[in-house]
Protein backbone atom coordinates (compact mmCIF):
# COMPACT_ATOMS: atom_id res chain seq x y z
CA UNK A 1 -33.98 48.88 -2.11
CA UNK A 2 -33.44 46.99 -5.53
CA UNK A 3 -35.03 48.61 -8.54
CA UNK A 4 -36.21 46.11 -11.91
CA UNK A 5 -36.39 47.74 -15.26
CA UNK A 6 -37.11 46.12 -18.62
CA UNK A 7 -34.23 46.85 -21.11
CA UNK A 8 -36.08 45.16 -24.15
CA UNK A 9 -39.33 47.58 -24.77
CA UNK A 10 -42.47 44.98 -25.46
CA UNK A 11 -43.93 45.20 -29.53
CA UNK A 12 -47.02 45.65 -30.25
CA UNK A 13 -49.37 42.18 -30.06
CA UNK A 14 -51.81 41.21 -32.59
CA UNK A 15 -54.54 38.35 -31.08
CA UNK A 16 -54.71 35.19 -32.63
CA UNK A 17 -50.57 35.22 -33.10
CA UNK A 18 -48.58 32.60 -30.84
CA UNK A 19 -45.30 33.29 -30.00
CA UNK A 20 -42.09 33.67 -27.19
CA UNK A 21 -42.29 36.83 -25.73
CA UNK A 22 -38.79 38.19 -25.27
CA UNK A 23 -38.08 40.19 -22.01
CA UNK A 24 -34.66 41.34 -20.76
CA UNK A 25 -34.79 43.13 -16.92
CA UNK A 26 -32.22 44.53 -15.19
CA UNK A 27 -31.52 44.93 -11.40
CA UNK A 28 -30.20 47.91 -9.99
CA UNK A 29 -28.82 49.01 -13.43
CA UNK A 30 -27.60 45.30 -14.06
CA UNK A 31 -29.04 42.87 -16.67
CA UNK A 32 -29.50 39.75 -15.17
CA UNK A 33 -27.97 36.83 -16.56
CA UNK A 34 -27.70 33.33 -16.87
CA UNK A 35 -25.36 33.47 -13.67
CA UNK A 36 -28.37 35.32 -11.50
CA UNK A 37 -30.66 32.39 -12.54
CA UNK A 38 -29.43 30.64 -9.19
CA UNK A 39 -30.75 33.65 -7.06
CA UNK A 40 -34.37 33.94 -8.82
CA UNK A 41 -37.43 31.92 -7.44
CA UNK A 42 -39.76 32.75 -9.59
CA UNK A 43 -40.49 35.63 -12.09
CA UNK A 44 -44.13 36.77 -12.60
CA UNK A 45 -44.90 38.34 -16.38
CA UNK A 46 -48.83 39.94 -16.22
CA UNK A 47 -49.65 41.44 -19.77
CA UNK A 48 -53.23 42.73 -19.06
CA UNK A 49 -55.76 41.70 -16.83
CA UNK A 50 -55.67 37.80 -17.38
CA UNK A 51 -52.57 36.40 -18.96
CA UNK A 52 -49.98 35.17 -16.40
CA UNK A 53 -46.90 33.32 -17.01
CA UNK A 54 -45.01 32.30 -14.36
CA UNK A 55 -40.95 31.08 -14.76
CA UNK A 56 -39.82 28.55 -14.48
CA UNK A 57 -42.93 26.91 -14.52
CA UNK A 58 -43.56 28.09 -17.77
CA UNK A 59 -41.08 29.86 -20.50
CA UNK A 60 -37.11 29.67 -20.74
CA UNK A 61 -34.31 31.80 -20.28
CA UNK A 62 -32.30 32.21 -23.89
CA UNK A 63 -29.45 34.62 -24.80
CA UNK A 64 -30.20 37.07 -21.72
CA UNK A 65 -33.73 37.22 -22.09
CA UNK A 66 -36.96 35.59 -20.27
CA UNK A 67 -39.23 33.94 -23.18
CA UNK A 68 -42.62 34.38 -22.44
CA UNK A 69 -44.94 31.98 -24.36
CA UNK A 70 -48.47 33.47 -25.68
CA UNK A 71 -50.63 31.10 -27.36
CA UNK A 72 -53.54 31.90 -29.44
CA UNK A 73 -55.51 32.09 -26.83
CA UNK A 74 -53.98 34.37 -24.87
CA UNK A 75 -53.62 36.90 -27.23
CA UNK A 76 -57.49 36.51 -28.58
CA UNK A 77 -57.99 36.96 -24.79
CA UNK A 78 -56.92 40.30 -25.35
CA UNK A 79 -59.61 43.38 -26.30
CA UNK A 80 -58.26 44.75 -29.33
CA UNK A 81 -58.02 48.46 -29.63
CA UNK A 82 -56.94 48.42 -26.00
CA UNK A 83 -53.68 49.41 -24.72
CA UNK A 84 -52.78 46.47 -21.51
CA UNK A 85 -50.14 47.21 -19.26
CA UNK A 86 -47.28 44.27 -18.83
CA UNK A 87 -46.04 43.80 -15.49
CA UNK A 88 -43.22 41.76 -13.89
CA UNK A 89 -42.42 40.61 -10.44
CA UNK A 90 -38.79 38.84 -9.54
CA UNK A 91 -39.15 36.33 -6.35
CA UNK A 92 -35.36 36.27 -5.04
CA UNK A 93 -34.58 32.83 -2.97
CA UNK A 94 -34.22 34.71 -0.47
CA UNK A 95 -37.58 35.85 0.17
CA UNK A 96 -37.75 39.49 -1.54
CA UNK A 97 -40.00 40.39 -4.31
CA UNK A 98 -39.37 43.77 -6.76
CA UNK A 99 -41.62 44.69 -9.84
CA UNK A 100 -40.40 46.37 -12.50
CA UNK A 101 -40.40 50.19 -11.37
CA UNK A 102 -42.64 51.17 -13.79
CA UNK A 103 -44.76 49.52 -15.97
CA UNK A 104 -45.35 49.50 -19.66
CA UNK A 105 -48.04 49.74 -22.43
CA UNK A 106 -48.87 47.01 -25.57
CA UNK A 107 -51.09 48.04 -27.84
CA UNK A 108 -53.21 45.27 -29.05
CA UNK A 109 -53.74 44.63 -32.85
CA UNK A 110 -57.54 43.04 -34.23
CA UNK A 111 -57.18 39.93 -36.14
CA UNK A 112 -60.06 39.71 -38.80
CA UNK A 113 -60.57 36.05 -37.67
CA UNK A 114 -60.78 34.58 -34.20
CA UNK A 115 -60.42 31.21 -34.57
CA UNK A 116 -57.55 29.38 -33.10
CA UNK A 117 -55.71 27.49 -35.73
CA UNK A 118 -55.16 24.17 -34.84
CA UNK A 119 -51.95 22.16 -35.48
């Protein structure tokens, strides 16, 4: 059975920041690369309840690392206070699916204002 662990641990999020998200998995003890790209359907990142981000759809792949975009929104979406679990799932072309083998805890930061800036 293949095994997916996040090398990168996940910083703390404050809402109302927008940024890439950077996570780094490995299979089996492996990091995956550039070269495994080929061999991924999908990958699933959950942080919480309600922010999904789904690659390729969504985010890049830079410097061994899955970017994960949050806007604004998503991280207002988030209850301050709160530790939310993150989650990921890898879809293999082949048909299998393996989470990460245990997930981990962001704490979320208050911002004093929760307006979303606009550009």
């Amino acid at each position: 059975m293949s095994e997916t662990n996040c090398i990168e641990t996940i910083p703390c999020i404050k809402q109302g920041d927008a940024y890439d998200l950077r996570i780094a998995l490995d299979l089996n003890g492996e990091a995956l690369t550039e070269a495994h790209l080929p061999l991924l359907h999908c990958v699933e990142f959950m942080l919480g309840d309600g922010v999904r981000k789904v690659w390729p759809e969504v985010g890049g792949f830079f410097d061994g690392a899955f970017l994960m975009p949050l806007t604004q929104a998503d991280t207002l979406s988030l209850e301050d206070g709160e530790t939310v679990e993150f989650d990921a799932r890898v879809h293999f072309t082949g048909g299998a699916v393996v989470g990460l083998k245990k997930k981990l805890k962001v704490r979320i930061y208050d911002a004093l204002s929760e307006v979303v800036l606009d550009d």
